[in-house]
Protein backbone atom coordinates (compact mmCIF):
# COMPACT_ATOMS: atom_id res chain seq x y z
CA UNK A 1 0.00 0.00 0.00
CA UNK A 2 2.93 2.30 -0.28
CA UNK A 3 2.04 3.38 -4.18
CA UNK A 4 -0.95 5.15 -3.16
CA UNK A 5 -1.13 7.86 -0.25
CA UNK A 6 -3.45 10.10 1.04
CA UNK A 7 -4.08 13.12 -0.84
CA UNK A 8 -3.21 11.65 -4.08
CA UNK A 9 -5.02 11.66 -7.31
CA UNK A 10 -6.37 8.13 -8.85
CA UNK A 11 -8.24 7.38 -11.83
CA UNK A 12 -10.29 4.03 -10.89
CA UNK A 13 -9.88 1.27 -13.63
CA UNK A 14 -12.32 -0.94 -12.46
CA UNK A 15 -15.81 -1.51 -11.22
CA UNK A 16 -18.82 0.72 -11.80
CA UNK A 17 -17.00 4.14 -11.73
CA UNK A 18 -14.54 3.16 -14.32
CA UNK A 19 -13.06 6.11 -15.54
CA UNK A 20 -13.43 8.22 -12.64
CA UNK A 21 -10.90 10.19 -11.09
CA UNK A 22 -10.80 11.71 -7.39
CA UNK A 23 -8.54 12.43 -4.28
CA UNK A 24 -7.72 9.77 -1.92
CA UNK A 25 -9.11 11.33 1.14
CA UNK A 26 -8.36 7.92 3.75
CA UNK A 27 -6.26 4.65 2.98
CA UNK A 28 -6.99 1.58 5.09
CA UNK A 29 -3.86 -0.11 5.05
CA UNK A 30 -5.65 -3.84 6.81
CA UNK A 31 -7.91 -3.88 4.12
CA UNK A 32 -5.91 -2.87 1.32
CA UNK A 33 -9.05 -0.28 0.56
CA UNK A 34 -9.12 3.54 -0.19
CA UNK A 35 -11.69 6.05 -0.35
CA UNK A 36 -12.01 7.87 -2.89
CA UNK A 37 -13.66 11.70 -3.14
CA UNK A 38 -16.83 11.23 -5.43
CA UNK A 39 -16.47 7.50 -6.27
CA UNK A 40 -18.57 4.47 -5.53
CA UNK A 41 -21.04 6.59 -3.51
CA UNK A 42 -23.76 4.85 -1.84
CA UNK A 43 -27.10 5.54 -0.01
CA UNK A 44 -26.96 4.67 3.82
CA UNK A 45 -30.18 5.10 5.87
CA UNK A 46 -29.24 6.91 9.19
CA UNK A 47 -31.54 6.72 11.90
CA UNK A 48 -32.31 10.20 14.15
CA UNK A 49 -29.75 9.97 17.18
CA UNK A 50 -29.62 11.99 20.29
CA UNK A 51 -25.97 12.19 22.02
CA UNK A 52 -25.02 14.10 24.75
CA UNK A 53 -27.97 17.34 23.42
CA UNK A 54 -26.36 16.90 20.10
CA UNK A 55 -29.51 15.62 17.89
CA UNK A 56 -28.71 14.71 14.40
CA UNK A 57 -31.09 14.24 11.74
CA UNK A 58 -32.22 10.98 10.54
CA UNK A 59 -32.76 10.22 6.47
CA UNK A 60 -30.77 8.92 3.44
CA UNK A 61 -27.01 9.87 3.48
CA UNK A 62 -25.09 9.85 0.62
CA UNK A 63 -21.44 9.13 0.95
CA UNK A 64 -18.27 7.02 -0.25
CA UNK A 65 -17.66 3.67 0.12
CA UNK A 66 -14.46 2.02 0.24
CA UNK A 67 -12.62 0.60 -2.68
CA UNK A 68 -10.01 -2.03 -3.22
CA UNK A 69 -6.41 -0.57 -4.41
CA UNK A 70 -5.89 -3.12 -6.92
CA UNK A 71 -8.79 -1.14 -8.70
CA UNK A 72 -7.00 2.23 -9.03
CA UNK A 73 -3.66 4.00 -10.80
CA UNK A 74 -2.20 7.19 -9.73
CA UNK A 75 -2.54 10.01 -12.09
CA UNK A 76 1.12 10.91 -12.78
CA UNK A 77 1.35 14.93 -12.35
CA UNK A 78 3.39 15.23 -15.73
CA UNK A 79 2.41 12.91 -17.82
CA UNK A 80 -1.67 13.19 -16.93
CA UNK A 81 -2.32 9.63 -17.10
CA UNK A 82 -2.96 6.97 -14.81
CA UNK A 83 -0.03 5.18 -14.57
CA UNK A 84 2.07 2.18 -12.66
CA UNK A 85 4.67 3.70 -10.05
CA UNK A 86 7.97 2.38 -9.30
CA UNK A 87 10.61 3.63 -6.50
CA UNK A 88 13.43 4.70 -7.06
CA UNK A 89 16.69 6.26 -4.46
CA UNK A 90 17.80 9.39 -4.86
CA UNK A 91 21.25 10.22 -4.12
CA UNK A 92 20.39 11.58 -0.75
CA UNK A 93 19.67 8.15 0.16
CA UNK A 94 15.50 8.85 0.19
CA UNK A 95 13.23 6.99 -1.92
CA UNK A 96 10.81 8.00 -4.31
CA UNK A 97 7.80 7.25 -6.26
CA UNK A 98 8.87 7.14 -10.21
CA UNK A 99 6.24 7.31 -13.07
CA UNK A 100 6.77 4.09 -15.30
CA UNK A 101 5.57 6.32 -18.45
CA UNK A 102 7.50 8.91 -18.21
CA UNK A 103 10.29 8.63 -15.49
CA UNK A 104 9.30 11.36 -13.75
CA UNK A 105 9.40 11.48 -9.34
CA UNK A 106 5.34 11.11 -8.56
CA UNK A 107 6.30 12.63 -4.87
């Protein structure tokens, strides 16, 4: 699960929201799952709760689900397109994220 971090942008290659692209807002490293900002959004029905004089609404939420990694590719920033990542080290001894397309550090 190192290839894709938070904050980065996918393109999802599989599943009903092929084609899609988003930010990674939260990566769940146990599950090898991501979520993804605006992709595979479902319809949960919330029921009215009262906590501590906070009341929240009940109704139909709609939010994103989880999806598995193996069904994204990061978008490489110079290239544009989703694309398989590599590592590479620097010469400062750190390593990197490389673009297979294009060579290019993702990070």
């Amino acid at each position: 699960m190192r290839k894709i971090r938070r904050n980065d942008t996918v393109m999802v290659i599989g599943g009903k929201d092929r084609g899609k692209t988003g930010v990674v807002r939260e990566v769940l490293t146990s599950k090898d799952r991501l979520v993804v900002e605006g992709v595979n959004l479902i319809k949960k029905h919330q029921r009215p709760t009262q906590q501590a004089g906070v009341s929240a609404p009940g109704g139909i939420v709609v939010k994103e689900a989880s999806l598995h990694a193996s069904n994204v590719l990061l978008v490489c920033k110079s290239c544009q397109k989703a694309v398989r990542t590599g590592l590479r080290l620097r010469p400062d001894g750190v390593k990197v994220r490389v673009c297979k397309k294009c060579g290019e550090d993702v990070d």
